[in-house]
PDB file of N, CA and C in Angstrom:
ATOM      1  N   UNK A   1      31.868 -21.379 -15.900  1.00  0.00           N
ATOM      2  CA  UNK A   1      31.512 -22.231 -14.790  1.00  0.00           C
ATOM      3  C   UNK A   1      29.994 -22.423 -14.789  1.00  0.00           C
ATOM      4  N   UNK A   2      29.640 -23.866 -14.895  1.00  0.00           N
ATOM      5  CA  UNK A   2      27.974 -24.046 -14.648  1.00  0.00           C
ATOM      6  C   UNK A   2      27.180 -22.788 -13.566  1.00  0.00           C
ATOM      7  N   UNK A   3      26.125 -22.932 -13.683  1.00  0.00           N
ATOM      8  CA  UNK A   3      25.357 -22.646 -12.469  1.00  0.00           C
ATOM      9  C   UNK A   3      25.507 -22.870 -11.639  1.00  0.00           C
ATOM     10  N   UNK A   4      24.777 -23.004 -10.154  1.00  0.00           N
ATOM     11  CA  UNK A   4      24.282 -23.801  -9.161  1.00  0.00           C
ATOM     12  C   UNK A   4      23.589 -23.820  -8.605  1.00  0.00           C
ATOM     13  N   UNK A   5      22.429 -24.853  -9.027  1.00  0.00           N
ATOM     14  CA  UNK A   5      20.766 -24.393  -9.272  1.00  0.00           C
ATOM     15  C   UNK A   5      20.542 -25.252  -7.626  1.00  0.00           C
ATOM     16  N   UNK A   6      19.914 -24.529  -6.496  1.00  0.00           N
ATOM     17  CA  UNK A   6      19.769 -24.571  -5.136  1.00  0.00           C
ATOM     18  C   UNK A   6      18.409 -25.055  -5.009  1.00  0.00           C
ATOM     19  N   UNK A   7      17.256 -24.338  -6.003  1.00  0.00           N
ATOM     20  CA  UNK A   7      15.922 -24.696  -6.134  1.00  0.00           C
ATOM     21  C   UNK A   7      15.024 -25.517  -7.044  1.00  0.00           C
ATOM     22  N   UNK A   8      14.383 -26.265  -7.089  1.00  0.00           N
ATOM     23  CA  UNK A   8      13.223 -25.901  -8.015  1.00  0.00           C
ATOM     24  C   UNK A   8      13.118 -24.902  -9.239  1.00  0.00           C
ATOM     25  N   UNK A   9      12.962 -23.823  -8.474  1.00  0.00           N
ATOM     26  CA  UNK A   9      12.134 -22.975  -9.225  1.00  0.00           C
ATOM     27  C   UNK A   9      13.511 -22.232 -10.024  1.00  0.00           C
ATOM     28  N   UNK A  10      14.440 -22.037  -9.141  1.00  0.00           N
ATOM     29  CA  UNK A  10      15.719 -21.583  -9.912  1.00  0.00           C
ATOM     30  C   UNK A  10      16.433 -22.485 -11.148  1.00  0.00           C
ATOM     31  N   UNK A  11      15.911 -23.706 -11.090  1.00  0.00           N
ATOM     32  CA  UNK A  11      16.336 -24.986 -12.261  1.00  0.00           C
ATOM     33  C   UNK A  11      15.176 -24.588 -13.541  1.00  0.00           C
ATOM     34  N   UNK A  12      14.031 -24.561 -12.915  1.00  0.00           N
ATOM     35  CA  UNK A  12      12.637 -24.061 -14.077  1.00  0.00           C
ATOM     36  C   UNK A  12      12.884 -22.833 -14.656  1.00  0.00           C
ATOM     37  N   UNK A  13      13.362 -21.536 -14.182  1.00  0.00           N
ATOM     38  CA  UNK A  13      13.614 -20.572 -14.450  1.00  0.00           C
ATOM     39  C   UNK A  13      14.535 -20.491 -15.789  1.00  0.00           C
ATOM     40  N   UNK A  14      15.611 -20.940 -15.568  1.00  0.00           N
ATOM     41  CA  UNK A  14      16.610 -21.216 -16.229  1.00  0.00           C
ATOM     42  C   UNK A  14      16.511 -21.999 -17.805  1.00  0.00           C
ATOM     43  N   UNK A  15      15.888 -23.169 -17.330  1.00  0.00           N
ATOM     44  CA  UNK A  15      15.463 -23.833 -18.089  1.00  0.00           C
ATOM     45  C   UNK A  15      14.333 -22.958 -19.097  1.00  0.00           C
ATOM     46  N   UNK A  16      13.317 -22.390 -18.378  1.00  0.00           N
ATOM     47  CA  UNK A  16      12.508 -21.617 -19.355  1.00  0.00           C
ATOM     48  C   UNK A  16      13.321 -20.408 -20.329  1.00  0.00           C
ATOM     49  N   UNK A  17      14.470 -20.138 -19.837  1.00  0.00           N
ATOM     50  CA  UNK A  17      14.923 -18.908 -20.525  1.00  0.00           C
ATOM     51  C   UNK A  17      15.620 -19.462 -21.715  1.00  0.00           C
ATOM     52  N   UNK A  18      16.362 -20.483 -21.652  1.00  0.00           N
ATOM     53  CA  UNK A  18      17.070 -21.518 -22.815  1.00  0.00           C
ATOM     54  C   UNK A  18      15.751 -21.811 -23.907  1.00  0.00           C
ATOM     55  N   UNK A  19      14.209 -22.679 -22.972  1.00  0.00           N
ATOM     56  CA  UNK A  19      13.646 -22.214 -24.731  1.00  0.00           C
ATOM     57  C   UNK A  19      13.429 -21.273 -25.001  1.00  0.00           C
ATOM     58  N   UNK A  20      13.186 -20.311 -23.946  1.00  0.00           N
ATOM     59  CA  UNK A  20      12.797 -18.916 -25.009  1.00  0.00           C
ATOM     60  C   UNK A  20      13.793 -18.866 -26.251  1.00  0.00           C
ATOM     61  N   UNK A  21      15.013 -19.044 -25.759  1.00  0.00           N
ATOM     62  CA  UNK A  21      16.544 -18.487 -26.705  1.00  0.00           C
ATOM     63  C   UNK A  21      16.102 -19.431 -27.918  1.00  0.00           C
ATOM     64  N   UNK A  22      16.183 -20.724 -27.578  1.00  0.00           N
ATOM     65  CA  UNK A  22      15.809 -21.844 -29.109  1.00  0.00           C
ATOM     66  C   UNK A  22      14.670 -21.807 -29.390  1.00  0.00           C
ATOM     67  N   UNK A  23      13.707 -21.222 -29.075  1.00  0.00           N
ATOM     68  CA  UNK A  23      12.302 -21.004 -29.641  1.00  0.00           C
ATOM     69  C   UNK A  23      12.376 -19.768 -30.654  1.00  0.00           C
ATOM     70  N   UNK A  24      13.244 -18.596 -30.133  1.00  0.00           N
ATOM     71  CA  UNK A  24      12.841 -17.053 -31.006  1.00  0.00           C
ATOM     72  C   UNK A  24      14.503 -18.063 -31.980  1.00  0.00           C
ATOM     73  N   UNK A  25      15.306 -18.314 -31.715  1.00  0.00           N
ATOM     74  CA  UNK A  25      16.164 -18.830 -32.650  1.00  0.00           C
ATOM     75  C   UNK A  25      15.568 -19.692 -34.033  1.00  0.00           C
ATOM     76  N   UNK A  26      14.678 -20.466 -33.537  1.00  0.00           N
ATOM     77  CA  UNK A  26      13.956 -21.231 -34.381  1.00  0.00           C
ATOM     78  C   UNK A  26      13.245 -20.270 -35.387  1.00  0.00           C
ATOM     79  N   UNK A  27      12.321 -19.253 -34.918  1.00  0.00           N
ATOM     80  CA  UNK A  27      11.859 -19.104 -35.622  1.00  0.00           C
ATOM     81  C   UNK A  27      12.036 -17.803 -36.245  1.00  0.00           C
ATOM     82  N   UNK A  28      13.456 -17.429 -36.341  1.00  0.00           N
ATOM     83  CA  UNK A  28      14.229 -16.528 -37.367  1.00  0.00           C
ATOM     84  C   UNK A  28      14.731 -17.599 -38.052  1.00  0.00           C
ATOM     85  N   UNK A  29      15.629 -18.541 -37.549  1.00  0.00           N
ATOM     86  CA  UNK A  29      15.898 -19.619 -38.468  1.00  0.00           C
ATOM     87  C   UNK A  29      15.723 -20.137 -39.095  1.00  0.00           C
ATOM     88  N   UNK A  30      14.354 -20.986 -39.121  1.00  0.00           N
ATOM     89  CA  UNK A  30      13.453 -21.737 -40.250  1.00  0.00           C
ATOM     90  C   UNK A  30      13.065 -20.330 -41.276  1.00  0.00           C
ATOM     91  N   UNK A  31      12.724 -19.343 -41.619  1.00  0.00           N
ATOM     92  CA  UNK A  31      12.736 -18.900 -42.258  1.00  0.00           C
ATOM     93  C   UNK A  31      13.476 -18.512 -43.186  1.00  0.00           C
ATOM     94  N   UNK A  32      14.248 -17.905 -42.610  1.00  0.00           N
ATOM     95  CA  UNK A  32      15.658 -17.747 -43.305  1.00  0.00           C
ATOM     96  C   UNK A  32      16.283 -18.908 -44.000  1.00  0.00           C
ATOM     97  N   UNK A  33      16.143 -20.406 -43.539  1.00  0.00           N
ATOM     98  CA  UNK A  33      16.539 -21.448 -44.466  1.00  0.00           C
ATOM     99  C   UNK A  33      15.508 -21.730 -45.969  1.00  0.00           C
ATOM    100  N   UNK A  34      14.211 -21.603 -45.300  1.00  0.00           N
ATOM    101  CA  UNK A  34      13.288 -22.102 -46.228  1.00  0.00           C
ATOM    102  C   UNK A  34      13.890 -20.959 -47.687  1.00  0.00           C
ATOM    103  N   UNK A  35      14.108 -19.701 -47.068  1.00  0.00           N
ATOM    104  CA  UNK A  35      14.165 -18.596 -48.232  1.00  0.00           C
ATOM    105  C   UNK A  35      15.368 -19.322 -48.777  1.00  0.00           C
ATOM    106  N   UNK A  36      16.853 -19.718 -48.444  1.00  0.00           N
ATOM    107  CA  UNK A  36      17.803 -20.214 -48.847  1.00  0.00           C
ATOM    108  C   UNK A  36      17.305 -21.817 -50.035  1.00  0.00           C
ATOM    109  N   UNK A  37      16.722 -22.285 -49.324  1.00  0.00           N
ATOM    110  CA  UNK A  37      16.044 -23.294 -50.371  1.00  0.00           C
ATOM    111  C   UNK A  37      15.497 -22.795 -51.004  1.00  0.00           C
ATOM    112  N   UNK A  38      14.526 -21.965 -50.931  1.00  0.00           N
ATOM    113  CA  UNK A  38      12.810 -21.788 -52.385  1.00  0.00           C
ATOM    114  C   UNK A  38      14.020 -20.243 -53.057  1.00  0.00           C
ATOM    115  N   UNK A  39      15.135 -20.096 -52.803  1.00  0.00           N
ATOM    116  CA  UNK A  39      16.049 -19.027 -53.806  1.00  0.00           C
ATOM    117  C   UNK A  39      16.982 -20.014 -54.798  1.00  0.00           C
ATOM    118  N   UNK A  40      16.998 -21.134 -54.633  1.00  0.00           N
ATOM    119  CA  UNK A  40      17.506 -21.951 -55.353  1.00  0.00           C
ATOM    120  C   UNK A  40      16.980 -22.790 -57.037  1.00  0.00           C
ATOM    121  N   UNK A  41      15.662 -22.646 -56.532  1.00  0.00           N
ATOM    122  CA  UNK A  41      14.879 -23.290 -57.143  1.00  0.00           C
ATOM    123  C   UNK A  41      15.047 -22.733 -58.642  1.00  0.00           C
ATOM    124  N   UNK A  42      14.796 -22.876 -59.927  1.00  0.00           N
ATOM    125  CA  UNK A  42      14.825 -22.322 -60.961  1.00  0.00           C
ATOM    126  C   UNK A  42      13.690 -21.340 -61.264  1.00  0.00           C
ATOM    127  N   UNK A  43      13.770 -20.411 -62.520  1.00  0.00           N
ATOM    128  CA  UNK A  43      12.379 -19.644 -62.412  1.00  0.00           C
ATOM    129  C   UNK A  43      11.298 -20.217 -63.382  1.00  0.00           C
ATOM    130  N   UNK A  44      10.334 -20.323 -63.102  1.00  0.00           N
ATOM    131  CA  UNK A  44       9.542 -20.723 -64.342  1.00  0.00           C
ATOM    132  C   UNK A  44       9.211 -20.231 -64.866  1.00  0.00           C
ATOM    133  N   UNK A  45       8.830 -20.152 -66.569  1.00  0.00           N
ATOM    134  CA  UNK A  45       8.457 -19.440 -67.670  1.00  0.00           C
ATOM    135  C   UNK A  45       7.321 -19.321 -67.437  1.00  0.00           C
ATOM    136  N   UNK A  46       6.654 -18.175 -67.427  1.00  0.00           N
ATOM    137  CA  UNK A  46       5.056 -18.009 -67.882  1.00  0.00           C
ATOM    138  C   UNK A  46       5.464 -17.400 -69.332  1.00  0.00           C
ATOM    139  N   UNK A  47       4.694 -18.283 -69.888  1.00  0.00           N
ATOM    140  CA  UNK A  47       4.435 -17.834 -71.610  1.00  0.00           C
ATOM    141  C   UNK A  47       2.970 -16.564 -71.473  1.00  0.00           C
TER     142      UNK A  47
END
């Protein structure tokens, strides 16, 4: 069942805690992909 945001500050609240969640998500995420891409890549020879 949704919320039922009464305030202001109880709508901001809320709202701030969702980016926290997609902000620290993001940035375990983008990492973890980039490694999934640059592990793909071939190795290059150093002679």
């Amino acid at each position: 069942m949704e919320p039922d945001f009464y305030t202001l500050q109880g709508f901001m609240t809320h709202v701030k805690g969702v980016i926290y969640v997609l902000m620290a998500g993001g940035l375990v995420g983008i990492p973890l992909f980039w490694k999934f891409l640059a592990g793909r890549d071939e190795k290059k020879r150093t002679y």
